[in-house]
C-alpha atoms as a PDB file:
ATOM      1  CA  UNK A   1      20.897  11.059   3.065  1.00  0.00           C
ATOM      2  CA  UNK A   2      24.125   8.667   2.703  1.00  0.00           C
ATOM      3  CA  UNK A   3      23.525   6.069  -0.188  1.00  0.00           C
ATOM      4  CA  UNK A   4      23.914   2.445   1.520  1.00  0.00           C
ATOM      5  CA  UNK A   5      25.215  -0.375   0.038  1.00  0.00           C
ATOM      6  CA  UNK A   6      23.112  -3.344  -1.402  1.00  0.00           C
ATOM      7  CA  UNK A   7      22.585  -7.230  -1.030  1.00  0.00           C
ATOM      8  CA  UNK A   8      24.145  -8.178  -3.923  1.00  0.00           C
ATOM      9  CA  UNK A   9      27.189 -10.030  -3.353  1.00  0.00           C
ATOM     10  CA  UNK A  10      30.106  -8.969  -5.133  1.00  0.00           C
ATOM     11  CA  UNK A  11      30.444  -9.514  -8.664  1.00  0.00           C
ATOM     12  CA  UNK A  12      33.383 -10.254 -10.593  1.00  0.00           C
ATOM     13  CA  UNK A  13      35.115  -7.998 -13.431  1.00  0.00           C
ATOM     14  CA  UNK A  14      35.582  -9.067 -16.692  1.00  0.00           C
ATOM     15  CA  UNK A  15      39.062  -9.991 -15.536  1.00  0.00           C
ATOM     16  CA  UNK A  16      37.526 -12.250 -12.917  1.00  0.00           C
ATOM     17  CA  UNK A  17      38.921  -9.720  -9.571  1.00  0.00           C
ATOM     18  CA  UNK A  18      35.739  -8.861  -7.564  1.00  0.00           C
ATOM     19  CA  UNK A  19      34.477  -5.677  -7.245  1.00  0.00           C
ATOM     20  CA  UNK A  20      32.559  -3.984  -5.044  1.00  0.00           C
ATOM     21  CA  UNK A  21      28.748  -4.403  -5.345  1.00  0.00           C
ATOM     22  CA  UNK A  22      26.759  -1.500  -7.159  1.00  0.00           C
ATOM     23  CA  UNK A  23      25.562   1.573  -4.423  1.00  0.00           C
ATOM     24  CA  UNK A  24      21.599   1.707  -4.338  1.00  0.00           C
ATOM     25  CA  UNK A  25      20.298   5.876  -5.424  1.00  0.00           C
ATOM     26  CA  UNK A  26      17.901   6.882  -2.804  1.00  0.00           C
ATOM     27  CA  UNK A  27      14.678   6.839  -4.150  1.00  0.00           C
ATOM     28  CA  UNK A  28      12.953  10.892  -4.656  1.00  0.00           C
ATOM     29  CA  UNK A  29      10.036   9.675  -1.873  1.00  0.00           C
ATOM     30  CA  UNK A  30      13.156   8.685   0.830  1.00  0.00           C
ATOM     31  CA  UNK A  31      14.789  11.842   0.469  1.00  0.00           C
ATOM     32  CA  UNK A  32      11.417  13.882   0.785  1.00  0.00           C
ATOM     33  CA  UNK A  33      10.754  10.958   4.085  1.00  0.00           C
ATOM     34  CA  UNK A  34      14.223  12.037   5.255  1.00  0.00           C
ATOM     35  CA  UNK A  35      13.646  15.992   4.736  1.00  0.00           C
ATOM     36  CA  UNK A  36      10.325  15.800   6.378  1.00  0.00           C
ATOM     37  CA  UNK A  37      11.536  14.537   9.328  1.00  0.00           C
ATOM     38  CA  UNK A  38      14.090  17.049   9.533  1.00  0.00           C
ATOM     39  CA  UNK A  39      11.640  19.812   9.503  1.00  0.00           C
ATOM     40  CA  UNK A  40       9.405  17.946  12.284  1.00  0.00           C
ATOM     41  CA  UNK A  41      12.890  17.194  14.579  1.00  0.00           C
ATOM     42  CA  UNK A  42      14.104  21.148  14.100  1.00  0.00           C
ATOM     43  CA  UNK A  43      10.232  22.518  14.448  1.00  0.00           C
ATOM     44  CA  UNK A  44       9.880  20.776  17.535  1.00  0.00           C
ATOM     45  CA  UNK A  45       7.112  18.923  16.222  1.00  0.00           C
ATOM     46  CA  UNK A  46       5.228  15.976  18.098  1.00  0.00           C
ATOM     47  CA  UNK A  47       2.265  13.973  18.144  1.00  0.00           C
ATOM     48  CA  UNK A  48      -1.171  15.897  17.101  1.00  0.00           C
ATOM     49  CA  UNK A  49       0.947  18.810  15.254  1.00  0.00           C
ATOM     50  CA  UNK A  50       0.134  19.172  11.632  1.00  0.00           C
ATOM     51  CA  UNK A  51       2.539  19.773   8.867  1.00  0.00           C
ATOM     52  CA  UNK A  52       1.683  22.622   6.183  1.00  0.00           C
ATOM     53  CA  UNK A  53      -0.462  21.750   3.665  1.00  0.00           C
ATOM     54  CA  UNK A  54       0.426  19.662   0.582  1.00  0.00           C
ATOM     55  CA  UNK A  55       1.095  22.649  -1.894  1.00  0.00           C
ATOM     56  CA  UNK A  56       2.775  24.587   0.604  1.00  0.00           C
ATOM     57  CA  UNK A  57       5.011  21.351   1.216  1.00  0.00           C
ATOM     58  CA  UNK A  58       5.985  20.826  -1.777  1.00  0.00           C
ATOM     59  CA  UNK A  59       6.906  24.241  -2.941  1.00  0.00           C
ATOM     60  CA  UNK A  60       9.094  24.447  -0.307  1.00  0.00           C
ATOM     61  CA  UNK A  61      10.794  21.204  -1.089  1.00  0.00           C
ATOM     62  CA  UNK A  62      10.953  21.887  -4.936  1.00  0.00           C
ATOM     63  CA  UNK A  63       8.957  18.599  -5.511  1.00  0.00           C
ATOM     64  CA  UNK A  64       5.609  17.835  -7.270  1.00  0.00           C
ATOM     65  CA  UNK A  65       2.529  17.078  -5.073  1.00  0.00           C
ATOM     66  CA  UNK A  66       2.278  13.567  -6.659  1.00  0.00           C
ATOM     67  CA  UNK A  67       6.424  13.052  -5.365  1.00  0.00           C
ATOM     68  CA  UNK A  68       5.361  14.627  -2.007  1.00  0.00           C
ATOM     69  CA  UNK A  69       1.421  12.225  -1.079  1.00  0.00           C
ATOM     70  CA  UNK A  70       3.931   9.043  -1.949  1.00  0.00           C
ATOM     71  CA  UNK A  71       6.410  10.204   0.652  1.00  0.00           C
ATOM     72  CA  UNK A  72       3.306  10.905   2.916  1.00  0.00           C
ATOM     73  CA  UNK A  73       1.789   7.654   2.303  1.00  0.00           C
ATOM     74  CA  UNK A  74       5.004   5.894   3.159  1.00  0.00           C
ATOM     75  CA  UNK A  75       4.890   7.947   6.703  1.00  0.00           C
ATOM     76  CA  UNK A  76       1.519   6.892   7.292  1.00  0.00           C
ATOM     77  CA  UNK A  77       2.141   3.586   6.803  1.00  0.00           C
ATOM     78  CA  UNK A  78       5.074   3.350   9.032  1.00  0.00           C
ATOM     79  CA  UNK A  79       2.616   5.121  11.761  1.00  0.00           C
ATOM     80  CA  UNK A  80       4.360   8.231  11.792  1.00  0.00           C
ATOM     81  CA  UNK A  81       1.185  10.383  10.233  1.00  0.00           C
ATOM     82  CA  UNK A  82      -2.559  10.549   9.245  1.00  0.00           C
ATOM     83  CA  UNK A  83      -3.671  12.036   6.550  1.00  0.00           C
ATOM     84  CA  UNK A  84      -7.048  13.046   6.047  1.00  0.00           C
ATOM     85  CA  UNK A  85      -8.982  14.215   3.078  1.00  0.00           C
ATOM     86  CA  UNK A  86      -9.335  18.135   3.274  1.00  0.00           C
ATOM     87  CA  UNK A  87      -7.195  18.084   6.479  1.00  0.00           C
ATOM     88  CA  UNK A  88      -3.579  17.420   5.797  1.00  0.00           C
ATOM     89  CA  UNK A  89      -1.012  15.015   7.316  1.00  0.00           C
ATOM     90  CA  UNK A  90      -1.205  14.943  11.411  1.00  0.00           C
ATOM     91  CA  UNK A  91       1.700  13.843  13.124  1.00  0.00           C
ATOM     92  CA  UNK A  92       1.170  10.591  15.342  1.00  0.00           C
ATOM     93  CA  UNK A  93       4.535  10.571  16.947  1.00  0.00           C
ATOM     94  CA  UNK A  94       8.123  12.291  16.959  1.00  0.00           C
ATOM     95  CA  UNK A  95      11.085  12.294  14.789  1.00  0.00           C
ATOM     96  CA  UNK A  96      13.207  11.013  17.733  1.00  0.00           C
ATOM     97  CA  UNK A  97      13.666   7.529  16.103  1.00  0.00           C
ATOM     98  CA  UNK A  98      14.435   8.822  12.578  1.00  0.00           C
ATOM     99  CA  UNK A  99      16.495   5.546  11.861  1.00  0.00           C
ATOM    100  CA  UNK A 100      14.412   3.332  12.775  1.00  0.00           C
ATOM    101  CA  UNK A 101      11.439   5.526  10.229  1.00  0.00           C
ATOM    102  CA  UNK A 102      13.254   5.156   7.772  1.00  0.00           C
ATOM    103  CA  UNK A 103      14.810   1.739   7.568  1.00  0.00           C
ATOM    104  CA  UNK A 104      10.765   0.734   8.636  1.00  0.00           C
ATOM    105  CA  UNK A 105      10.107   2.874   5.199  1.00  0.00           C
ATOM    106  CA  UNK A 106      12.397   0.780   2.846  1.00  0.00           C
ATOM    107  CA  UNK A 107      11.304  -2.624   4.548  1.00  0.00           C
ATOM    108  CA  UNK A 108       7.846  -1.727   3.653  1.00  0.00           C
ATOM    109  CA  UNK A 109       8.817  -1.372   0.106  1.00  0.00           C
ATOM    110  CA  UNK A 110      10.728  -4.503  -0.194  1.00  0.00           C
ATOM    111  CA  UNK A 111       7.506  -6.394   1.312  1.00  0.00           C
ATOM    112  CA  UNK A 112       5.186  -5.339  -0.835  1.00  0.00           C
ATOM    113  CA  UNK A 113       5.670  -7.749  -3.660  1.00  0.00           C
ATOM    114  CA  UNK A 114       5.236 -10.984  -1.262  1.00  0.00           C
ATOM    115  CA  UNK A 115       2.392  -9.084   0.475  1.00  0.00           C
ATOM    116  CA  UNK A 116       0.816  -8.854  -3.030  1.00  0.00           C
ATOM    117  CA  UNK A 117       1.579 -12.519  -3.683  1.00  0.00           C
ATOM    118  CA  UNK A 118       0.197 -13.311  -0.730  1.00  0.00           C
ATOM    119  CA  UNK A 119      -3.003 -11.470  -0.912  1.00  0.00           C
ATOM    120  CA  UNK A 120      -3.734 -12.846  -4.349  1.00  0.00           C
ATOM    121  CA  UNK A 121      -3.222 -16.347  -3.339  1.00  0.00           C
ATOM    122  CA  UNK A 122      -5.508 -16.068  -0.239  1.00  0.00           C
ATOM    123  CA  UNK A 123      -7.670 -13.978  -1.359  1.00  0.00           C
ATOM    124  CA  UNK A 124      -8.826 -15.227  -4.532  1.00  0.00           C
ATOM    125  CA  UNK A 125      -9.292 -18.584  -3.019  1.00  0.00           C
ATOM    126  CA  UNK A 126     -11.661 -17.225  -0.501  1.00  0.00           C
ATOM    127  CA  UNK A 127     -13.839 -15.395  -3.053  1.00  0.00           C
ATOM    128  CA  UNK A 128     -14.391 -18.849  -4.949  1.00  0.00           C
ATOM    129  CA  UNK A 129     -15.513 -20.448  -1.432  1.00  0.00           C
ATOM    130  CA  UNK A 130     -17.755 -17.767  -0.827  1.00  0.00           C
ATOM    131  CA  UNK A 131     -19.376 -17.831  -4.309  1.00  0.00           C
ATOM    132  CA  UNK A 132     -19.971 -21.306  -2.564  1.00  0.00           C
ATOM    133  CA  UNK A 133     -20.949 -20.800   0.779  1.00  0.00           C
ATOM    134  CA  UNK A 134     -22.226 -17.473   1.178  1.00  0.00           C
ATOM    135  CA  UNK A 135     -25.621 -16.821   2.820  1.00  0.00           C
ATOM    136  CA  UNK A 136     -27.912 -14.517   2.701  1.00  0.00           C
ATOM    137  CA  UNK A 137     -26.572 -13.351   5.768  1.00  0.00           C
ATOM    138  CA  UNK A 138     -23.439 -12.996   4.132  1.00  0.00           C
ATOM    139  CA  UNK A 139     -24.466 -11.325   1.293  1.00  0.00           C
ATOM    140  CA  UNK A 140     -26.028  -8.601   3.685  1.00  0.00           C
ATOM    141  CA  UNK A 141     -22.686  -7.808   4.812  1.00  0.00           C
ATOM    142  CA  UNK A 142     -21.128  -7.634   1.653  1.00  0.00           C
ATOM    143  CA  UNK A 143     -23.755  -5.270   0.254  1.00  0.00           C
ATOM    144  CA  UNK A 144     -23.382  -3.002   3.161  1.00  0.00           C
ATOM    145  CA  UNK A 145     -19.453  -2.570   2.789  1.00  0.00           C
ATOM    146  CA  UNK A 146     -20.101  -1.962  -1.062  1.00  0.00           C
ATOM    147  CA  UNK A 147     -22.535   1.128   0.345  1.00  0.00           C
ATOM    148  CA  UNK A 148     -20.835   2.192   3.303  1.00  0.00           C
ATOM    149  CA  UNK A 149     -17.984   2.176   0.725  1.00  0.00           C
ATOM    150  CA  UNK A 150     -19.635   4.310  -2.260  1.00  0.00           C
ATOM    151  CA  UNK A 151     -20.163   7.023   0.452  1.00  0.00           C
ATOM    152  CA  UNK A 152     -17.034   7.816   1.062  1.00  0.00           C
ATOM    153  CA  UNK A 153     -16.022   7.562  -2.235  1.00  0.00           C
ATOM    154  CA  UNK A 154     -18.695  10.310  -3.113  1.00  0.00           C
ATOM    155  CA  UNK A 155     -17.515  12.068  -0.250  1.00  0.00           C
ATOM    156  CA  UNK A 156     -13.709  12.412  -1.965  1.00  0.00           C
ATOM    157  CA  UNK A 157     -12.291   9.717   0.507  1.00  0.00           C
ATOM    158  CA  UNK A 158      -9.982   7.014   0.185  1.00  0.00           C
ATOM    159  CA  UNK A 159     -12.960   4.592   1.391  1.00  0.00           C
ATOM    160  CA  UNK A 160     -10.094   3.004   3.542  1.00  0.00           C
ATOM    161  CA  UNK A 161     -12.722   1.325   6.019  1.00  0.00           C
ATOM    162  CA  UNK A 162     -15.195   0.601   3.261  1.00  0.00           C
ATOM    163  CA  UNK A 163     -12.542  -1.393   1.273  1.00  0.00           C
ATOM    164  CA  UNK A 164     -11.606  -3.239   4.611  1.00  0.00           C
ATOM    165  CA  UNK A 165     -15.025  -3.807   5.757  1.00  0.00           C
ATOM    166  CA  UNK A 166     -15.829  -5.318   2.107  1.00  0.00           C
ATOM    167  CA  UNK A 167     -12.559  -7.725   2.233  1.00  0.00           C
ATOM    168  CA  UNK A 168     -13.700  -8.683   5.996  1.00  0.00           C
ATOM    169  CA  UNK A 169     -17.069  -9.390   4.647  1.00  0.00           C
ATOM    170  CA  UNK A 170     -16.031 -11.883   1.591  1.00  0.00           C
ATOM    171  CA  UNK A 171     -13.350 -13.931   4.193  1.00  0.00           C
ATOM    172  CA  UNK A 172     -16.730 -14.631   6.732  1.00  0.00           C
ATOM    173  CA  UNK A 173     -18.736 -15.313   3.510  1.00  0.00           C
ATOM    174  CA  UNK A 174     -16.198 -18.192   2.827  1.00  0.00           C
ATOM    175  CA  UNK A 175     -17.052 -20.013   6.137  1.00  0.00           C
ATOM    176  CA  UNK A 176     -12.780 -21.507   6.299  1.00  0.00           C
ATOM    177  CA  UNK A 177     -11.633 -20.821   9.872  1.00  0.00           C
ATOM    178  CA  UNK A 178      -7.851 -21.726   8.278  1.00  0.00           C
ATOM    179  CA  UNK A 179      -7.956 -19.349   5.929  1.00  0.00           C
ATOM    180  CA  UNK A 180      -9.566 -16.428   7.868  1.00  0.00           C
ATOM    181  CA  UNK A 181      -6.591 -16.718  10.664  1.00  0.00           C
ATOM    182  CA  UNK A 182      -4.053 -16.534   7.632  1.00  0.00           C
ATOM    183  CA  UNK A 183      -5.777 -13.196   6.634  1.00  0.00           C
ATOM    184  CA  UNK A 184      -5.736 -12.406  10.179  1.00  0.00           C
ATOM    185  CA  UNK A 185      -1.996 -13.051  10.399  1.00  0.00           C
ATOM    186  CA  UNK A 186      -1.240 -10.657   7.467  1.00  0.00           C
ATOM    187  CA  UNK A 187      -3.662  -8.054   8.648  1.00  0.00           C
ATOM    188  CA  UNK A 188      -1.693  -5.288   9.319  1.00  0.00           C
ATOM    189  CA  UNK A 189       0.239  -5.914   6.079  1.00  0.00           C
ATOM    190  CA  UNK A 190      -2.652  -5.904   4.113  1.00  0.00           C
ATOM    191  CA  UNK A 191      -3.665  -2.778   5.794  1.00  0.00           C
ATOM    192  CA  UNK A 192      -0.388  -1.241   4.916  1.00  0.00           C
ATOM    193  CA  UNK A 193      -1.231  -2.235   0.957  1.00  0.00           C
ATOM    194  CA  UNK A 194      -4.651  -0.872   0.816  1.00  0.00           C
ATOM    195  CA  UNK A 195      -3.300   2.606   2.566  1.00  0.00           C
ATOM    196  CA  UNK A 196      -1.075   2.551  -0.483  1.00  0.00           C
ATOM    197  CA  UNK A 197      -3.305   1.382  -3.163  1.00  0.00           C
ATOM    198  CA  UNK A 198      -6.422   3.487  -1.902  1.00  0.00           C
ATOM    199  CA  UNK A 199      -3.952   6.828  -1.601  1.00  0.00           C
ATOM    200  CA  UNK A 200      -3.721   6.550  -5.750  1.00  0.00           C
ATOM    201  CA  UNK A 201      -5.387   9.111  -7.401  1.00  0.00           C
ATOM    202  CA  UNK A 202      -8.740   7.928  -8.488  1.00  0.00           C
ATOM    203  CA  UNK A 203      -8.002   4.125  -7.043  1.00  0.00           C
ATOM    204  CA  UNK A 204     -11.031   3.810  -4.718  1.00  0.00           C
ATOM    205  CA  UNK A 205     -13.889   4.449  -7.593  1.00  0.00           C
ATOM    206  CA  UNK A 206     -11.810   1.712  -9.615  1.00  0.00           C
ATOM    207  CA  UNK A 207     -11.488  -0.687  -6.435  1.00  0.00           C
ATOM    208  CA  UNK A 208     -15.741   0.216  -5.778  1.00  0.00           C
ATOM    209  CA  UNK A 209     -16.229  -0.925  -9.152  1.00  0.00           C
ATOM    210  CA  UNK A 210     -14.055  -4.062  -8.692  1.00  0.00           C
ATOM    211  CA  UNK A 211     -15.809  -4.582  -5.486  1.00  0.00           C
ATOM    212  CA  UNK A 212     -19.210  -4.673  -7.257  1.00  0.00           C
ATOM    213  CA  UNK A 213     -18.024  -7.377  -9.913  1.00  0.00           C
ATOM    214  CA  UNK A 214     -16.817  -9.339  -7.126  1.00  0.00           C
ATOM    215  CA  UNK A 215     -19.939  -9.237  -4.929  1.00  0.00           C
ATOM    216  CA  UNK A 216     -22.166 -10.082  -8.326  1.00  0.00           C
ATOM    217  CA  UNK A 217     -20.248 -13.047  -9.067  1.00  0.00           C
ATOM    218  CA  UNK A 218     -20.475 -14.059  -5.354  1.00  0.00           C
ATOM    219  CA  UNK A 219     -24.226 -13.690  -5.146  1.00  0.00           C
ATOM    220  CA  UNK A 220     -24.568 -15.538  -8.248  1.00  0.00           C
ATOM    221  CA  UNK A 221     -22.883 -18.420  -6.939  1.00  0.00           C
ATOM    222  CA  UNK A 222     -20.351 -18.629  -9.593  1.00  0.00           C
ATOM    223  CA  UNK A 223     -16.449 -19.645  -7.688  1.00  0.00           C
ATOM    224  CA  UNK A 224     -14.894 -19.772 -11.099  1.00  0.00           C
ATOM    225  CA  UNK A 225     -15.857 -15.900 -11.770  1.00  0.00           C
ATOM    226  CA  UNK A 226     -15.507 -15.026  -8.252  1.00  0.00           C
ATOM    227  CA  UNK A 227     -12.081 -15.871  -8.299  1.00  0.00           C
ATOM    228  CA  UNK A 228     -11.309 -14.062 -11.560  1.00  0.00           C
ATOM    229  CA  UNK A 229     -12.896 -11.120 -10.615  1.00  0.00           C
ATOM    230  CA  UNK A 230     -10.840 -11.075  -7.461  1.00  0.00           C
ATOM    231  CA  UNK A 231      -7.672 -12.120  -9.501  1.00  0.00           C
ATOM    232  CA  UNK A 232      -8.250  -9.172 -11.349  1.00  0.00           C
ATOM    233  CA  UNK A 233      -9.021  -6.930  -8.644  1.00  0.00           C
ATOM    234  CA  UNK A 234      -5.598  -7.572  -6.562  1.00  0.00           C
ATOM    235  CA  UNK A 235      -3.493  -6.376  -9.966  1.00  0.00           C
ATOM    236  CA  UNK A 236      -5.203  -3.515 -10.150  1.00  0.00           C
ATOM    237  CA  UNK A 237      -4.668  -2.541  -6.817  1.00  0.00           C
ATOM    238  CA  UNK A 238      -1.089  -3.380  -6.720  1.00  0.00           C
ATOM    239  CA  UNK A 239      -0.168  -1.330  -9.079  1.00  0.00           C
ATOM    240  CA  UNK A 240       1.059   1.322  -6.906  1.00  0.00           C
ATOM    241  CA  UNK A 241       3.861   4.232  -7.115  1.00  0.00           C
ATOM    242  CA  UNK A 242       6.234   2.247  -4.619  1.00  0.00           C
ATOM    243  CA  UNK A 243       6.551  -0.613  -6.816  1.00  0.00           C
ATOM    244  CA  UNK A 244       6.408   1.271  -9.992  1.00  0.00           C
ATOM    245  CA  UNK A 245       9.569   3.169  -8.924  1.00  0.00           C
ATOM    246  CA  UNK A 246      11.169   0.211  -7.381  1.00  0.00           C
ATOM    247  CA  UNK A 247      10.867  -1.378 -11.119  1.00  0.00           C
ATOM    248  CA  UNK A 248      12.337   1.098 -12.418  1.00  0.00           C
ATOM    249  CA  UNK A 249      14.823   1.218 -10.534  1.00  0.00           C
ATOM    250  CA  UNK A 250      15.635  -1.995 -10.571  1.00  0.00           C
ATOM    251  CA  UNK A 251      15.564  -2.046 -14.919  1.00  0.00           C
ATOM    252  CA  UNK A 252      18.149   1.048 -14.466  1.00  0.00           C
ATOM    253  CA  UNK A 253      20.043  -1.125 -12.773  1.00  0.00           C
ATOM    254  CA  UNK A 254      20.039  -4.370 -14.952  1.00  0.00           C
ATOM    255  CA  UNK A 255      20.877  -2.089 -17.797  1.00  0.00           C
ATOM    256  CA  UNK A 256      24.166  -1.154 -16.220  1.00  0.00           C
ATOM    257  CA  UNK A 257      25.011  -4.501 -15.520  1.00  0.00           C
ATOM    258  CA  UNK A 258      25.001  -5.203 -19.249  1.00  0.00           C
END
């Protein structure tokens, strides 16, 4: 894969002539994305094929399995797979747009940081209201996310729809029609987050457990905590390999400029 050039307008050498600005490494994940859709464009593969198992995968590539699920997770994101739990990764569509995959890929990376700051700000304002608001009514709905949640964690699953339904759940508790059509808006961004997040190796037990500290402060009526505990909860969950590696990255970097 051809390294592109950055943003970064041209800086100036210690002589004060410009010089070009500094190429950007493609990250380990895009060159697995990039080889991954070579093997599905030569194969022949399409929607509803699967690829070969994880191991298998990343023998063949020469990569570890952890390198290999984060280049998976950015496919699935992008809708180009599904992975399920004991299954594998399914494809959902072609490699005939490979471009477009990947540059989709690298946008979602460079949103996640304003994704997270928007989640947080949203999101730990609606906990408060519902520690507020919340009826019992709303408290049954809560309580059956946090179940429907713990059985697919038990069950080895990334709880994807019981971390969703829980998140859905607080937002009605909170009774603001503005801020539920801002979460709305962001849906599918969110969604892309929590695919990341809940595809981190033991993430959904910590997120359940989150969850639970969340609902308790909610039921107890108790904003102040309700918003800490969701405060808390969002930094846990963005702490995913994407952002780690774009950090690092991006300290490489600033040391080179010094």
């Amino acid at each position: 894969m051809t390294a592109h050039t950055g943003a970064d307008a041209p800086a100036p050498s210690a002589a004060g002539v410009p010089v070009p600005p500094r190429l950007s490494r493609p990250r380990l994940y895009e060159q697995i994305v990039q080889q991954l859709l070579d093997h599905v464009r030569v194969h022949g593969l399409g929607p509803g094929d699967r690829l070969p198992a994880e191991r298998e995968l990343a023998q063949a590539l020469g990569v570890s399995r952890a390198s290999l699920a984060q280049a998976l997770v950015a496919l699935e994101v992008v809708g180009m797979v599904h992975v399920r739990h004991g299954e594998g990764a399914t494809l959902l569509r072609g490699a005939d747009e490979e471009d477009v995959l990947l540059s989709a890929v690298r946008t979602h990376q460079d949103s996640l940081p304003d994704v997270i700051d928007a989640r947080s700000a949203l999101e730990t304002k609606l906990a408060a209201l519902a520690a507020e608001r919340r009826t019992e009514e709303d408290l049954a709905a809560i309580e059956a996310a946090l179940e429907l949640m713990e059985r697919q964690v038990r069950a080895g699953e990334r709880s994807l729809e019981g971390d969703q339904a829980f998140h859905e759940a607080v937002t009605r508790a909170a009774h603001s029609a503005v801020l539920a059509r801002l979460m709305k808006e962001i849906g599918e961004l969110i969604l892309e987050t929590r695919i990341e997040s809940l595809s981190t190796p033991g993430r959904p037990q910590d997120s359940l457990d989150k969850h639970r500290v969340i609902a308790a402060a909610i039921r107890d009526r108790d904003p102040a905590a309700a918003a800490r505990a969701m405060a808390d909860h969002i930094d846990v969950v963005s702490d995913v390999a994407l952002l780690r590696g774009r950090r690092a990255d991006e300290d490489h970097d600033g040391e080179g400029r010094t």
